[in-house]
C-alpha atoms as a PDB file:
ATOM      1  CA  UNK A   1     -65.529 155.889-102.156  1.00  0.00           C
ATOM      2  CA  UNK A   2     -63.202 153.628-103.574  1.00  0.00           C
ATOM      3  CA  UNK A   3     -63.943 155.041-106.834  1.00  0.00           C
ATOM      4  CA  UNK A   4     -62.911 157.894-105.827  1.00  0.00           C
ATOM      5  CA  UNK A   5     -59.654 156.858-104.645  1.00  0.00           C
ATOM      6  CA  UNK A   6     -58.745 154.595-107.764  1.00  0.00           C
ATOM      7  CA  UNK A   7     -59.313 157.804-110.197  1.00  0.00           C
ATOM      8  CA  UNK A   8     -57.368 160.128-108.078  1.00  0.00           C
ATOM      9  CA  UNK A   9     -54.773 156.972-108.425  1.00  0.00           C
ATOM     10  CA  UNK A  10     -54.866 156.744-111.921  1.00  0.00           C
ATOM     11  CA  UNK A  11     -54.700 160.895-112.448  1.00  0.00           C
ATOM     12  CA  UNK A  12     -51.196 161.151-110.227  1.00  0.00           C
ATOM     13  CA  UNK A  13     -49.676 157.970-111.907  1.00  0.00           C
ATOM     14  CA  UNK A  14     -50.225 159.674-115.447  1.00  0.00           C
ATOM     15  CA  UNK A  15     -49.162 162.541-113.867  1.00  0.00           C
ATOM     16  CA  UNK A  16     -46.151 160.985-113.270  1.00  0.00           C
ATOM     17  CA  UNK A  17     -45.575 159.039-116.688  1.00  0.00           C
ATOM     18  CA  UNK A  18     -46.379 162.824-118.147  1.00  0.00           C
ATOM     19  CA  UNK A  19     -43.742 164.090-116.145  1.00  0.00           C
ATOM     20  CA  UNK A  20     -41.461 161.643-116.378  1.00  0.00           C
ATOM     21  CA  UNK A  21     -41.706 161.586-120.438  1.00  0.00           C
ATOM     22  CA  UNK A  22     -40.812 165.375-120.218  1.00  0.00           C
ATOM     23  CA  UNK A  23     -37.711 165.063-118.173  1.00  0.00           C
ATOM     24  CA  UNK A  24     -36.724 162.384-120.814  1.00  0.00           C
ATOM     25  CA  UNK A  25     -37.349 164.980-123.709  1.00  0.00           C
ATOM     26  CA  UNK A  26     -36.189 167.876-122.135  1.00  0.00           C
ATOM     27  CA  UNK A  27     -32.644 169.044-123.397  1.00  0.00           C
ATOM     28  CA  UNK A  28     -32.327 172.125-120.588  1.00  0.00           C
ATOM     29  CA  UNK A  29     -30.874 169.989-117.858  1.00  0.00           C
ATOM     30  CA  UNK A  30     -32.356 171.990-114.880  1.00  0.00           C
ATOM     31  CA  UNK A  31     -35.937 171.717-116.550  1.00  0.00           C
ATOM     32  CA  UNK A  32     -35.286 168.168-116.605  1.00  0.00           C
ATOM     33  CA  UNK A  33     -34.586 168.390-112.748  1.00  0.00           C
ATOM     34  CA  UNK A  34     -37.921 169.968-111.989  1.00  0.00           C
ATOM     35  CA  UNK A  35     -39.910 167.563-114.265  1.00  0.00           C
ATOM     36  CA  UNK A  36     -38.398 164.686-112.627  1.00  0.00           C
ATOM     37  CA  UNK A  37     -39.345 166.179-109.035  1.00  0.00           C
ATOM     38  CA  UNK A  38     -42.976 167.096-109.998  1.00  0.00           C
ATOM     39  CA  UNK A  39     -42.996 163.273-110.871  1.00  0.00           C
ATOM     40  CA  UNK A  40     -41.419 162.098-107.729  1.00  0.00           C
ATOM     41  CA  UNK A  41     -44.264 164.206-106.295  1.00  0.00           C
ATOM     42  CA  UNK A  42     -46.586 162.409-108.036  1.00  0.00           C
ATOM     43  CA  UNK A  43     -45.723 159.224-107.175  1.00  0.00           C
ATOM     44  CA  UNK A  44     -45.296 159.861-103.854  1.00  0.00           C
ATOM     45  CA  UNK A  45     -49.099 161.011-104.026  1.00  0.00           C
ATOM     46  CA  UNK A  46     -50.031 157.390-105.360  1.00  0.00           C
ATOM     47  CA  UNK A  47     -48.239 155.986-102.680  1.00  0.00           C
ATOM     48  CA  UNK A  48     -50.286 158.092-100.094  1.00  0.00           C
ATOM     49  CA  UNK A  49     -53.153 157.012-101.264  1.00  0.00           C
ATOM     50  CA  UNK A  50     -51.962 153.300-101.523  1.00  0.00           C
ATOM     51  CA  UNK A  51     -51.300 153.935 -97.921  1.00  0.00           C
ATOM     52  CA  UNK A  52     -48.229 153.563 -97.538  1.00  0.00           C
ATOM     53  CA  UNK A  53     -47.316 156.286 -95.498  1.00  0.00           C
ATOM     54  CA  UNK A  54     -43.810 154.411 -94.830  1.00  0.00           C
ATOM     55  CA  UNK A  55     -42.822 154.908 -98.661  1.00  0.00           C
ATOM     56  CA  UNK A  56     -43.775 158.219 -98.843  1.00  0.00           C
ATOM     57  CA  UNK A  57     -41.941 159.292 -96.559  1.00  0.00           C
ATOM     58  CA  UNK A  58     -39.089 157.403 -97.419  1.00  0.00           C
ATOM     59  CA  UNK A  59     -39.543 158.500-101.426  1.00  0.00           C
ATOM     60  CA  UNK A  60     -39.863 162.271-100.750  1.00  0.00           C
ATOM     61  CA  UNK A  61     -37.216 162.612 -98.688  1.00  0.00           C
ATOM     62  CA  UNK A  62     -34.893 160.839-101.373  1.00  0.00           C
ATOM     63  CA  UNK A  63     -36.520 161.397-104.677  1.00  0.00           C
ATOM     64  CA  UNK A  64     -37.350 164.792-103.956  1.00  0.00           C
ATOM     65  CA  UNK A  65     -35.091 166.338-101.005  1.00  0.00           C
ATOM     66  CA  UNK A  66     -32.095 164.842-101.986  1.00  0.00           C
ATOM     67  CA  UNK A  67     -31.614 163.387-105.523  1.00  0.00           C
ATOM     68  CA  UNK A  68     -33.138 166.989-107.416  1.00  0.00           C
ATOM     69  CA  UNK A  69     -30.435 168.912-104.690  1.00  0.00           C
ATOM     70  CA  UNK A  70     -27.691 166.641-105.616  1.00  0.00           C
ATOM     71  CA  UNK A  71     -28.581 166.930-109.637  1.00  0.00           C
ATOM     72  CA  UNK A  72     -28.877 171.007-109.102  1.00  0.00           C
ATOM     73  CA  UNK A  73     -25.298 170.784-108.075  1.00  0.00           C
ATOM     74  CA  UNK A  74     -24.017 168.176-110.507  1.00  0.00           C
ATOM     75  CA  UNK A  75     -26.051 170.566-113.435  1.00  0.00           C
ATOM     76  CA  UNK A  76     -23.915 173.946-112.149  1.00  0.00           C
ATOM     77  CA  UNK A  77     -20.771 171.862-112.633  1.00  0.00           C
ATOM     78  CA  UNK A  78     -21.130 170.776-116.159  1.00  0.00           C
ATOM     79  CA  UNK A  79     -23.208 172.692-118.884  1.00  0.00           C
ATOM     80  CA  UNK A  80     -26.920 173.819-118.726  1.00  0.00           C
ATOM     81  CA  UNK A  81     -28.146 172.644-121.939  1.00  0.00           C
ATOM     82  CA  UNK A  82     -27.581 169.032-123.547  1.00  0.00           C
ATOM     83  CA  UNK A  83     -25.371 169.020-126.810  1.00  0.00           C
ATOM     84  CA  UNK A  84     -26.628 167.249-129.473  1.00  0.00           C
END
């Protein structure tokens, strides 16, 4: 059982690093958005199963809700796509 947890721990943290090294690379800005809310997804999975449901809810409703909303509208100010 616990097993079991740790690996499904270790899959959504490099989940998240995957996703997170994405957003990084990523030079269309609303891509980057989405990459950086799968990973906030992510993470907030490890959390759940670190039980912490306190965090979780705490980290979707900010990383997710909020901070990708507030980027979306920051993004359709300025340009799309990141000049080198």
């Amino acid at each position: 059982m616990i097993e079991t947890h740790l690996l499904m721990l270790l899959v959504t943290v490099i989940i998240g690093l995957i996703f997170s090294y994405l957003a990084i690379l990523e030079k269309d800005l609303l891509k980057a958005v989405g990459y950086s809310a799968v990973q906030a997804i992510a993470y907030a999975i490890a959390f759940y199963i670190l039980m912490a449901p306190d965090i979780v809810l705490a980290y979707i409703a900010i990383a997710v809700g909020i901070y990708s909303a507030l980027l979306v509208f920051v993004v359709s100010k300025t340009e799309r796509y990141e000049v080198v």
